[in-house]
PDB file of N, CA and C in Angstrom:
ATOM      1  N   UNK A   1       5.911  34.346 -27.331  1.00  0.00           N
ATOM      2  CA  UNK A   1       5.424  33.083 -26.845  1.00  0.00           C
ATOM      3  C   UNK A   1       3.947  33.223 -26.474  1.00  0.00           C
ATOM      4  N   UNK A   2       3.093  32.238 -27.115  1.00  0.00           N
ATOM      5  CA  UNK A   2       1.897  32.427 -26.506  1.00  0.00           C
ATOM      6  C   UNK A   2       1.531  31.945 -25.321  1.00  0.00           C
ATOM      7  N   UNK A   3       0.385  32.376 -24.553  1.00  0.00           N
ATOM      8  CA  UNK A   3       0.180  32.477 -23.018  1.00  0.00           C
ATOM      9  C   UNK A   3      -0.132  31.056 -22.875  1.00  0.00           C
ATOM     10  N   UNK A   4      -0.382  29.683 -23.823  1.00  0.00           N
ATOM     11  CA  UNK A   4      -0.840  28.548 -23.144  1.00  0.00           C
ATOM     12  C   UNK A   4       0.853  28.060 -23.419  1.00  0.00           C
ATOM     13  N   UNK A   5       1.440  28.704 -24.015  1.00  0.00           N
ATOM     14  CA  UNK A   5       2.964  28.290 -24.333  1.00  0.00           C
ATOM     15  C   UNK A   5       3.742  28.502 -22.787  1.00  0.00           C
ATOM     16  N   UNK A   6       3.296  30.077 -21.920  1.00  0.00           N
ATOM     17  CA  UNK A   6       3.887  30.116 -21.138  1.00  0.00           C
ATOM     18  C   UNK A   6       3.695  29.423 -20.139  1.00  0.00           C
ATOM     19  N   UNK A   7       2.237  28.922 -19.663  1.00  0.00           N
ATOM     20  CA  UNK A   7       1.619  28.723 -18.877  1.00  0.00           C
ATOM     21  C   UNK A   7       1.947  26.778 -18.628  1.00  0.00           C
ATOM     22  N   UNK A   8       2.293  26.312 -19.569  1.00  0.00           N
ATOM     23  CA  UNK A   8       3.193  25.082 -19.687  1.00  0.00           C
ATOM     24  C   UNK A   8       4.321  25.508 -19.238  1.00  0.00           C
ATOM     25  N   UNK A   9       5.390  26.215 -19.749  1.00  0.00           N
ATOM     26  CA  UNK A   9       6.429  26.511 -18.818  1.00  0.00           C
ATOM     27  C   UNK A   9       6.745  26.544 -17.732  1.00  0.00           C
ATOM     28  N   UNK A  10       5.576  27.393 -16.940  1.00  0.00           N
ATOM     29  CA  UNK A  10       5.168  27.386 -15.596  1.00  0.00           C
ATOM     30  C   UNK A  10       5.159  26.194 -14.961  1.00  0.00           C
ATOM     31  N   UNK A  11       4.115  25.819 -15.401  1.00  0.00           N
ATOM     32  CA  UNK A  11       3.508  24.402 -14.904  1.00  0.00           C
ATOM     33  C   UNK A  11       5.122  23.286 -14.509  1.00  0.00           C
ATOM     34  N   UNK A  12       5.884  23.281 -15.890  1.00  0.00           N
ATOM     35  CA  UNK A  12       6.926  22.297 -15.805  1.00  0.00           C
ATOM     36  C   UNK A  12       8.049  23.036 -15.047  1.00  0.00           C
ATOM     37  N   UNK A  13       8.667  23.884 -14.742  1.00  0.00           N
ATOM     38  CA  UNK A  13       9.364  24.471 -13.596  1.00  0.00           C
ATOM     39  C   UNK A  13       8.254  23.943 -12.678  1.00  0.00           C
ATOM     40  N   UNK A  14       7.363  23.953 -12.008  1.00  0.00           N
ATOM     41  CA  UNK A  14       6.861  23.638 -10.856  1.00  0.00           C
ATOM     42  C   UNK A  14       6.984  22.537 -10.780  1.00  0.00           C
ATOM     43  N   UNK A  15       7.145  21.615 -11.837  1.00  0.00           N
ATOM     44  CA  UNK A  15       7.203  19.871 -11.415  1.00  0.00           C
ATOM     45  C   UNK A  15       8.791  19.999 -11.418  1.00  0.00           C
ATOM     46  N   UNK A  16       9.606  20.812 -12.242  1.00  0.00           N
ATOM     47  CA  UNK A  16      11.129  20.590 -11.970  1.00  0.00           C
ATOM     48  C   UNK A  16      11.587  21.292 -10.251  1.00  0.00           C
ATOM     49  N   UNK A  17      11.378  21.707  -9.981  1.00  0.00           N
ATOM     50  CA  UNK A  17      11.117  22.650  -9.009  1.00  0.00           C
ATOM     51  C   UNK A  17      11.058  21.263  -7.476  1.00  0.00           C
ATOM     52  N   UNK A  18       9.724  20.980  -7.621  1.00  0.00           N
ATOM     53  CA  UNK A  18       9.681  19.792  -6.777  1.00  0.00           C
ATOM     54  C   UNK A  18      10.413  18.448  -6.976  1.00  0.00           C
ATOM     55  N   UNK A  19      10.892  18.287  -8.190  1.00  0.00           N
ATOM     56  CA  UNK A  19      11.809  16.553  -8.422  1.00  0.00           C
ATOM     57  C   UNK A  19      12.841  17.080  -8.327  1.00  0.00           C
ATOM     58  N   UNK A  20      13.438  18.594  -7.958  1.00  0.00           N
ATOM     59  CA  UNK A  20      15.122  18.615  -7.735  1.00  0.00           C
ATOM     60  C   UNK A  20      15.552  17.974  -6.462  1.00  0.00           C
ATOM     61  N   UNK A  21      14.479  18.004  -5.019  1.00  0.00           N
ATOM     62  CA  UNK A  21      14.838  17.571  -4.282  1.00  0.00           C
ATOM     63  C   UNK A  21      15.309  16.389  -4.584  1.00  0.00           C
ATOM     64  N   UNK A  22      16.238  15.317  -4.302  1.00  0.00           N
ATOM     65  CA  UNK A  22      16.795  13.920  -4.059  1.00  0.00           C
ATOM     66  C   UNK A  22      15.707  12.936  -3.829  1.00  0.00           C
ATOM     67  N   UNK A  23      15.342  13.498  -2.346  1.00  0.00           N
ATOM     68  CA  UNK A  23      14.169  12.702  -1.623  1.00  0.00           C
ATOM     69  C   UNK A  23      12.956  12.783  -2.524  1.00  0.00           C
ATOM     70  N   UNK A  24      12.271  13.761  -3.006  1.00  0.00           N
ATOM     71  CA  UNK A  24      10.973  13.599  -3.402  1.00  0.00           C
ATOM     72  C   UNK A  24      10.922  13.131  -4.812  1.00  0.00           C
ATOM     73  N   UNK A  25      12.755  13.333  -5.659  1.00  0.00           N
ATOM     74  CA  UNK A  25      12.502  12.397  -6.946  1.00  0.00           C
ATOM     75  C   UNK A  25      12.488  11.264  -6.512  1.00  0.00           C
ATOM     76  N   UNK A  26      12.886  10.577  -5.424  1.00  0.00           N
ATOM     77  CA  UNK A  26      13.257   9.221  -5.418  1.00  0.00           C
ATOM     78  C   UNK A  26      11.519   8.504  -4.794  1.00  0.00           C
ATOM     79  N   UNK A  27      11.237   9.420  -4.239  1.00  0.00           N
ATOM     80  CA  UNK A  27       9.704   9.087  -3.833  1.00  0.00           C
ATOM     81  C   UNK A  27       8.939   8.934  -5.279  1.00  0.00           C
ATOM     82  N   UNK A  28       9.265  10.487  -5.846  1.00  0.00           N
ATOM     83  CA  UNK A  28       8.418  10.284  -6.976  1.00  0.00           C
ATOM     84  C   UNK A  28       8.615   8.751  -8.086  1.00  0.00           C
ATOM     85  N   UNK A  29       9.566   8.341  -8.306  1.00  0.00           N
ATOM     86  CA  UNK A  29      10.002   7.516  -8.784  1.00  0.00           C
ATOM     87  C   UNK A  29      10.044   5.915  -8.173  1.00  0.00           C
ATOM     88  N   UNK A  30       9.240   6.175  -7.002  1.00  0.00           N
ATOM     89  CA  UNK A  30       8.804   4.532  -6.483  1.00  0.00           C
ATOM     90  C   UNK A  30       7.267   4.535  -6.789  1.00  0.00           C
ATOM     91  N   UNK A  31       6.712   5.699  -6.167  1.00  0.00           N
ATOM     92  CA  UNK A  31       5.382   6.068  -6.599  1.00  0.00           C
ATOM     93  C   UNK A  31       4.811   5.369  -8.065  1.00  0.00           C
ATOM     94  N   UNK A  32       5.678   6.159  -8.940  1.00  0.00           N
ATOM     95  CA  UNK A  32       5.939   6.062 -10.642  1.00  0.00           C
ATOM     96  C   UNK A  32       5.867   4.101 -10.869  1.00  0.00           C
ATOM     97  N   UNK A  33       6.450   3.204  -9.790  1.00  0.00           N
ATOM     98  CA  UNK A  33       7.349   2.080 -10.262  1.00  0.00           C
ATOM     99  C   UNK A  33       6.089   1.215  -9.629  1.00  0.00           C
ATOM    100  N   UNK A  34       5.544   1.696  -8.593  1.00  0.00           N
ATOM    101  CA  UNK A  34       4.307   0.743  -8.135  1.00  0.00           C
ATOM    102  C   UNK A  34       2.731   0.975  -7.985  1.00  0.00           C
ATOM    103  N   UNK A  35       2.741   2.170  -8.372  1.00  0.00           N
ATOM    104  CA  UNK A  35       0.866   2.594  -8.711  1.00  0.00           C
ATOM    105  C   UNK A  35       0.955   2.620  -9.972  1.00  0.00           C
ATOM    106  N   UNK A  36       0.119   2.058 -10.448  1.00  0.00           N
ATOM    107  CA  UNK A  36      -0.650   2.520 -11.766  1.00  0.00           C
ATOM    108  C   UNK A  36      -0.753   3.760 -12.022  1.00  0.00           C
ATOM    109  N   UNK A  37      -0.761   4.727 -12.992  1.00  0.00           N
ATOM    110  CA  UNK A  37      -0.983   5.921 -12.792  1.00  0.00           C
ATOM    111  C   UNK A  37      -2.537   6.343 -12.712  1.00  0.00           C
ATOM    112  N   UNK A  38      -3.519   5.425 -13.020  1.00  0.00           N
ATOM    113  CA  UNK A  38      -4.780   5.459 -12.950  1.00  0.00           C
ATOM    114  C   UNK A  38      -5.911   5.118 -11.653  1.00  0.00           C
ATOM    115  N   UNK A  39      -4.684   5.118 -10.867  1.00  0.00           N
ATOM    116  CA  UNK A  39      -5.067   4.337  -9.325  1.00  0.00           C
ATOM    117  C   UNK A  39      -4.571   4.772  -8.435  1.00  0.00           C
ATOM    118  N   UNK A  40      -4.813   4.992  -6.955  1.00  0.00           N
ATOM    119  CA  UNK A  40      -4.024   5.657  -5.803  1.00  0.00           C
ATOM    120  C   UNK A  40      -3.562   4.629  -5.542  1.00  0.00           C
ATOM    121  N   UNK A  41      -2.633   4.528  -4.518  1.00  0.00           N
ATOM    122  CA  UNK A  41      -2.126   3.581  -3.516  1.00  0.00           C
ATOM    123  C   UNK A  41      -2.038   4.149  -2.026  1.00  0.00           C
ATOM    124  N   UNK A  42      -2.709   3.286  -1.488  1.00  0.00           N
ATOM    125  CA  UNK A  42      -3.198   3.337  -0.174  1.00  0.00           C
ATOM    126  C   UNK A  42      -1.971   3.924   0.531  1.00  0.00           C
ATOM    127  N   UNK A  43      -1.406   4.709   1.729  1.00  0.00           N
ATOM    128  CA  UNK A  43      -0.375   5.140   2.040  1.00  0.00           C
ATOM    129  C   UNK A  43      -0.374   4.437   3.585  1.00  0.00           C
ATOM    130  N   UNK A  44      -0.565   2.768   3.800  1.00  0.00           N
ATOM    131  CA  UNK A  44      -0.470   1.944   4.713  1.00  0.00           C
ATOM    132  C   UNK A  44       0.422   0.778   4.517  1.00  0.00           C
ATOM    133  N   UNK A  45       0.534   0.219   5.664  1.00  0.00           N
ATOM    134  CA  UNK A  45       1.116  -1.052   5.549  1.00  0.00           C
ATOM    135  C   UNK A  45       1.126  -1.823   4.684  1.00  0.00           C
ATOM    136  N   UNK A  46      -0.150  -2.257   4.389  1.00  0.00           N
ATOM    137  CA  UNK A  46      -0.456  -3.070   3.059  1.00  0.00           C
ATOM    138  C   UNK A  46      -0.091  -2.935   1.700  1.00  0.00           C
ATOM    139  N   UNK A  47       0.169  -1.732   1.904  1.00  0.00           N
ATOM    140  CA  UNK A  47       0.191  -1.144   0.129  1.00  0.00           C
ATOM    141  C   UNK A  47       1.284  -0.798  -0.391  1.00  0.00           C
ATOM    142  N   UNK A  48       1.857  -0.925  -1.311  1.00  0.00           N
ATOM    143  CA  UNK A  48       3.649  -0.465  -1.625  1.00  0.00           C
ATOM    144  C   UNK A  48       3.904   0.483  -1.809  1.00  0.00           C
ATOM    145  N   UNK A  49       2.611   1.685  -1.390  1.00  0.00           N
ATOM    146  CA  UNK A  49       3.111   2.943  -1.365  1.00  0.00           C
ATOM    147  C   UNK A  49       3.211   3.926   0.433  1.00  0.00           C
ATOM    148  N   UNK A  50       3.459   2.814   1.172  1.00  0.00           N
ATOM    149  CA  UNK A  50       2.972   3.163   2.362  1.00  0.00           C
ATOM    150  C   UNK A  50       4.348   4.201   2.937  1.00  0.00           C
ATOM    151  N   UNK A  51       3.364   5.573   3.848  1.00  0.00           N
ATOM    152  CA  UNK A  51       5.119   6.174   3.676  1.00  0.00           C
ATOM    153  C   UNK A  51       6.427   5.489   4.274  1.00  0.00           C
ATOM    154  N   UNK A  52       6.177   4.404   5.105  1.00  0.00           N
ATOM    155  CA  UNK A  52       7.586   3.352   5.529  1.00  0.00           C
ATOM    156  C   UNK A  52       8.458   3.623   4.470  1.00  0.00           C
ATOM    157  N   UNK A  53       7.924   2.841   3.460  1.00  0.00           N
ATOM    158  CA  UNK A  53       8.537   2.491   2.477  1.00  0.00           C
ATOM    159  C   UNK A  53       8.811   3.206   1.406  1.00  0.00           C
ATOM    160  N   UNK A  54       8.330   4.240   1.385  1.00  0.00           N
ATOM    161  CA  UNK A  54       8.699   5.016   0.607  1.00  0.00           C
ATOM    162  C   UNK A  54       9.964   6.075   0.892  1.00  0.00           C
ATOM    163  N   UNK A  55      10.226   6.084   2.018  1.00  0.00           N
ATOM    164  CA  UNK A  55      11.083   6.294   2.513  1.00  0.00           C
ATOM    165  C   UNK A  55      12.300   5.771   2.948  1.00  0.00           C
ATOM    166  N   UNK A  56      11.858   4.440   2.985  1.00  0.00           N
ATOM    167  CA  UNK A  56      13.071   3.496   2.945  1.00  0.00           C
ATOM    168  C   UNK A  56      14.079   3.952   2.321  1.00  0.00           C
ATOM    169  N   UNK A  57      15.306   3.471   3.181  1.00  0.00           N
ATOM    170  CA  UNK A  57      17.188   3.708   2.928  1.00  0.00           C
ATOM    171  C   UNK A  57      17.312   5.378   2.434  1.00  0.00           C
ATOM    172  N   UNK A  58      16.154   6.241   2.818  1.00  0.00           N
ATOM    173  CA  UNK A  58      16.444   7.868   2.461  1.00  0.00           C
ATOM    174  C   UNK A  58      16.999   8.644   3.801  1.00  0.00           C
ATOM    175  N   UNK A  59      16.809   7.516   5.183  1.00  0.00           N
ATOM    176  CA  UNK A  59      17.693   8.145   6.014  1.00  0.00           C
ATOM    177  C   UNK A  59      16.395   9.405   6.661  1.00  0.00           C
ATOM    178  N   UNK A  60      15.223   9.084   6.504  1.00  0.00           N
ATOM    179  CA  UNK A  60      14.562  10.033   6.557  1.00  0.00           C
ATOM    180  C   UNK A  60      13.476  10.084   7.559  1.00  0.00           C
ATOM    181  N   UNK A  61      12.805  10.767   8.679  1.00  0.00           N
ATOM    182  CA  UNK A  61      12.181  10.096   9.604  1.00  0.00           C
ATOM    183  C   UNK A  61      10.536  10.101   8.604  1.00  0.00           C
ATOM    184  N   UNK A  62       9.183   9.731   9.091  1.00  0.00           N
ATOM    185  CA  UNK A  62       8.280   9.339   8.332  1.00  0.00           C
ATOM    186  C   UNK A  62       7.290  10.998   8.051  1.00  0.00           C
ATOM    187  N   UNK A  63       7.383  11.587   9.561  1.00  0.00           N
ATOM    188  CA  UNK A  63       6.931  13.314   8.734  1.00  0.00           C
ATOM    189  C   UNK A  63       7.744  13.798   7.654  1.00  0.00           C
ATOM    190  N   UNK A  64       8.768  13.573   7.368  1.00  0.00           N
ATOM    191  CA  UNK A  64      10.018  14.138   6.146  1.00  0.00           C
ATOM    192  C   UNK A  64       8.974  13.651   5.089  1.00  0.00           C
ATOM    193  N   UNK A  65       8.993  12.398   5.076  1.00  0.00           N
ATOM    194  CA  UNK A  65       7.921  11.695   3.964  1.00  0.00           C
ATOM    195  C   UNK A  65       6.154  12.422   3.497  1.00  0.00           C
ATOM    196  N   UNK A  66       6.130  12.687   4.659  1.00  0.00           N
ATOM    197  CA  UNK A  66       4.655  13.365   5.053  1.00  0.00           C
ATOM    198  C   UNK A  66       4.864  14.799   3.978  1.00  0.00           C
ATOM    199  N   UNK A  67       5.978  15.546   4.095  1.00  0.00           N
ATOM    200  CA  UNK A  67       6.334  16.888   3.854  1.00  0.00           C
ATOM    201  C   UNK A  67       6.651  16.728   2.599  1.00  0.00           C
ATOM    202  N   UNK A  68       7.204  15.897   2.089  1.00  0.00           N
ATOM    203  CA  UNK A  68       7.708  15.727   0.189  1.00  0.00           C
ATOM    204  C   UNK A  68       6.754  15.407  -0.022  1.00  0.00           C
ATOM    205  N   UNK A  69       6.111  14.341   0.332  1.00  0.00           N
ATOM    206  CA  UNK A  69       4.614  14.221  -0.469  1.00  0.00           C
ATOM    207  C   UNK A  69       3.610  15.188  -0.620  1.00  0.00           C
ATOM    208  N   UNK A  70       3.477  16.349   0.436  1.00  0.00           N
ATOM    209  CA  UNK A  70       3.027  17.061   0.358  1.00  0.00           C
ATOM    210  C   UNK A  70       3.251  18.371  -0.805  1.00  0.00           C
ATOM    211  N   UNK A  71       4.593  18.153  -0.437  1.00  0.00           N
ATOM    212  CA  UNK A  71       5.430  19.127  -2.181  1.00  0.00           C
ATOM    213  C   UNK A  71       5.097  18.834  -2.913  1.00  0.00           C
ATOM    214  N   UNK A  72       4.984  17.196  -3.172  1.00  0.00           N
ATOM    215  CA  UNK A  72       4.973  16.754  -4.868  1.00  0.00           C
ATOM    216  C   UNK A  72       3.597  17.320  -5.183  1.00  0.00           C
ATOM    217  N   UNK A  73       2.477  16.906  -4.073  1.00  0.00           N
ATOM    218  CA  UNK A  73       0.808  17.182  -4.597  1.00  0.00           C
ATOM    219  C   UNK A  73       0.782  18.483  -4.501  1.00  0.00           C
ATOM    220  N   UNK A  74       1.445  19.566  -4.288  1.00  0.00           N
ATOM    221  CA  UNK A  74       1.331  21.212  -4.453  1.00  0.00           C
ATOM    222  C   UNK A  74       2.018  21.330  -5.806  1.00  0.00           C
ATOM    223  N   UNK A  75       2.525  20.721  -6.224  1.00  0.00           N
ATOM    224  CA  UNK A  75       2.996  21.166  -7.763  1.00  0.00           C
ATOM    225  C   UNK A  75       2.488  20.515  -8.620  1.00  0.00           C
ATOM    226  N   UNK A  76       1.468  19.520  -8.264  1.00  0.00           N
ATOM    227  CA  UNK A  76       0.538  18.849  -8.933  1.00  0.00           C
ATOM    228  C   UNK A  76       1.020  17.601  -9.661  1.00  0.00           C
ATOM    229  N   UNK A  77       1.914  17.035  -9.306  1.00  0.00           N
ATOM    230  CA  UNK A  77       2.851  15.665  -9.493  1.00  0.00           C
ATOM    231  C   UNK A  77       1.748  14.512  -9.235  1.00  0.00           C
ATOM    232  N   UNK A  78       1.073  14.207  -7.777  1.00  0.00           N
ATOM    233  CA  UNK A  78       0.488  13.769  -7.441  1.00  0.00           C
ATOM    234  C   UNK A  78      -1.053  14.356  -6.852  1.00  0.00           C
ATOM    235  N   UNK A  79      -1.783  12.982  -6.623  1.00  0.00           N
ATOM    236  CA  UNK A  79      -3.240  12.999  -6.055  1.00  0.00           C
ATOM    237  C   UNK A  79      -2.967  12.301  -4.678  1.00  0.00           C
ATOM    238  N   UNK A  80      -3.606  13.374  -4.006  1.00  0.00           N
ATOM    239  CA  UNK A  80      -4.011  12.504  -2.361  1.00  0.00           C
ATOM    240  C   UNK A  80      -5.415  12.781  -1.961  1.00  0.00           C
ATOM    241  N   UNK A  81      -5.967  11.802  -1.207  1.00  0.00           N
ATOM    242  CA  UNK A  81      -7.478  11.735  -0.704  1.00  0.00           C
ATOM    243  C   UNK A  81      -7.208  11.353   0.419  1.00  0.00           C
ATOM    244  N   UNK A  82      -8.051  12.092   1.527  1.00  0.00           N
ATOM    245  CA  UNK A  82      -8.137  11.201   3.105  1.00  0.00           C
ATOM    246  C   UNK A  82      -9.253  10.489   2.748  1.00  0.00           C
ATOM    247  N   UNK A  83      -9.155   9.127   3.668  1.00  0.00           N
ATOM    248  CA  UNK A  83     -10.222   8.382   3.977  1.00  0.00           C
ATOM    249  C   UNK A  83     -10.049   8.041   5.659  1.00  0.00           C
ATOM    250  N   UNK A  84     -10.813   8.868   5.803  1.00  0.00           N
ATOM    251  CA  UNK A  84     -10.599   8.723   7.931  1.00  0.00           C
ATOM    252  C   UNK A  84      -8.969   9.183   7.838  1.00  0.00           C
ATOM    253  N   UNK A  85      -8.300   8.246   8.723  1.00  0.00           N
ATOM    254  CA  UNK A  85      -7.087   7.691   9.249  1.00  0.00           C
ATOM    255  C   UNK A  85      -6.104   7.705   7.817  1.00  0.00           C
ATOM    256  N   UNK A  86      -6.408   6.998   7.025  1.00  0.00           N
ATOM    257  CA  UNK A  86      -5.984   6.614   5.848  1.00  0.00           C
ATOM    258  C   UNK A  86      -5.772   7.668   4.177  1.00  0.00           C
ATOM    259  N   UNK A  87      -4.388   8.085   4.067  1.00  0.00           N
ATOM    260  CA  UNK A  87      -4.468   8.827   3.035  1.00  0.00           C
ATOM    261  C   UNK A  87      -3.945   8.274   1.882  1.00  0.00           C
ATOM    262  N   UNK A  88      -4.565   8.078   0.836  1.00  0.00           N
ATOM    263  CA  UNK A  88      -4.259   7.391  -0.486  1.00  0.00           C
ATOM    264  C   UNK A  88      -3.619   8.716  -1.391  1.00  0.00           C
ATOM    265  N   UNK A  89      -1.973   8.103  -1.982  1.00  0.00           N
ATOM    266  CA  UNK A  89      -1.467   9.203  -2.541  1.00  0.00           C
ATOM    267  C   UNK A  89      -1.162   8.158  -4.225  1.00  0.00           C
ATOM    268  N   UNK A  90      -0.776   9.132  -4.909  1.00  0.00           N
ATOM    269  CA  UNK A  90      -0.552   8.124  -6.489  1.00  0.00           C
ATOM    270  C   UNK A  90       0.011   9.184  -7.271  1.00  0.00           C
ATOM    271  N   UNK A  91       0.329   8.432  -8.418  1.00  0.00           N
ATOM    272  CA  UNK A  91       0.592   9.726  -9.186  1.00  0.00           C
ATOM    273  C   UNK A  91      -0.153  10.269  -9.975  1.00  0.00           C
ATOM    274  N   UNK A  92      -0.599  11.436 -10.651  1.00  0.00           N
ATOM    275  CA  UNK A  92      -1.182  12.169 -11.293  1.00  0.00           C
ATOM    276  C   UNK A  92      -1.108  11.866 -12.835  1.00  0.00           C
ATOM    277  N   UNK A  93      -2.169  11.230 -12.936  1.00  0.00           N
ATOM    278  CA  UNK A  93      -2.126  10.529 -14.465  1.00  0.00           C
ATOM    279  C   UNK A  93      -1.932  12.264 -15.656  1.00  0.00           C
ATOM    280  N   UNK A  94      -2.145  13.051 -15.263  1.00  0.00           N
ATOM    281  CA  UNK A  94      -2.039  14.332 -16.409  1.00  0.00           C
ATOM    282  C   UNK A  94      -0.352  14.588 -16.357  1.00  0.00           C
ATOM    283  N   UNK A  95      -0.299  15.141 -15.033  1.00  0.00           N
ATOM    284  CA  UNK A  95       1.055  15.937 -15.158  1.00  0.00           C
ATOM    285  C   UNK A  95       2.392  14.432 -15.259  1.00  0.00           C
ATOM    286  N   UNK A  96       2.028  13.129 -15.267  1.00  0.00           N
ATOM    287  CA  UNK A  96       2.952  12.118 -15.266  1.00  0.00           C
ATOM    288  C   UNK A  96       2.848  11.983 -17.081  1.00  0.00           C
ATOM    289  N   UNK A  97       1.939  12.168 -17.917  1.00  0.00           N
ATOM    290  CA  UNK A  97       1.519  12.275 -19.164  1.00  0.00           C
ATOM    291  C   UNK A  97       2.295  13.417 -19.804  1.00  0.00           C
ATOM    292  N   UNK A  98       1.901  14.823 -19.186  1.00  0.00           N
ATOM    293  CA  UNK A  98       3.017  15.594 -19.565  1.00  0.00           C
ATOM    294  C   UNK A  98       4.233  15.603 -20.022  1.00  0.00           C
ATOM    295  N   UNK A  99       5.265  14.975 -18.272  1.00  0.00           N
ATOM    296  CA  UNK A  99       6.181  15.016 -18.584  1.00  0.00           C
ATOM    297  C   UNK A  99       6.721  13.752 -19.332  1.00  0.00           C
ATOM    298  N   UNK A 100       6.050  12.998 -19.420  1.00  0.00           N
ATOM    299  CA  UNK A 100       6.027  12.040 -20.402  1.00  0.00           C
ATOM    300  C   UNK A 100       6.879  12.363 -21.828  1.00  0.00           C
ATOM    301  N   UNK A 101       5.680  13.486 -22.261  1.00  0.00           N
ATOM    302  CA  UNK A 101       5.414  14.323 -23.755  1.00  0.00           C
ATOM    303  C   UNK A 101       6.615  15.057 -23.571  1.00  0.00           C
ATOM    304  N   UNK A 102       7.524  15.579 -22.526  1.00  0.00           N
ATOM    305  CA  UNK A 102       7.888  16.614 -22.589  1.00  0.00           C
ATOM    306  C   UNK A 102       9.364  16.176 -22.992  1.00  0.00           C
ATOM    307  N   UNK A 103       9.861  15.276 -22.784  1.00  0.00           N
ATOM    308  CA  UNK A 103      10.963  14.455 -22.853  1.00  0.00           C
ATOM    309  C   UNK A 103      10.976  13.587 -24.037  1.00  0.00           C
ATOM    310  N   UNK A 104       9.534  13.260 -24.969  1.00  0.00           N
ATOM    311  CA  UNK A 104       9.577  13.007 -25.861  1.00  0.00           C
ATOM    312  C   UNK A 104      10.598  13.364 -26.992  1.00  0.00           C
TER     313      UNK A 104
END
């Protein structure tokens, strides 16, 4: 196998790795249903990616939310930026492209 052969392997165990959890596929998969993949979504009230709601009916308190999101953007699923107070999370237009391809 060649090394950019393995190095994809890698990469996709690390995104399988993080979507086995329940909680963070189901995050990942609202994420997926209301950002653009070319756009963050604000992680506030206003925005349909705010962690409330992303957490909604997971039974989950809002640091739980804080902590999967944090998984997903260590395996490179997602993008987050602080702005002050305010952290904008979305999904990762490459590795959402990937697994796109990969399931092709």
């Amino acid at each position: 196998m060649s090394n950019n052969r393995n190095k994809d392997i890698h990469k996709f165990a690390c995104f399988f790795k993080a979507l086995s959890n329940p909680h963070r596929l189901k995050i990942y998969a609202r994420l997926a249903s209301c950002c653009r993949t070319d756009k963050l979504c604000l992680t506030k009230k206003e925005a349909c990616a705010c962690v409330g709601e992303l957490g909604k009916d997971l039974g989950i308190s809002a640091s739980t939310v804080s902590h999967h999101l944090k998984e997903l953007n260590q395996a490179g699923l997602l993008k987050m930026e602080r702005h002050g107070q305010t952290i904008q999370c979305g999904i990762d237009p490459k590795s959402y492209k990937s697994l796109k391809n990969f399931f092709k």
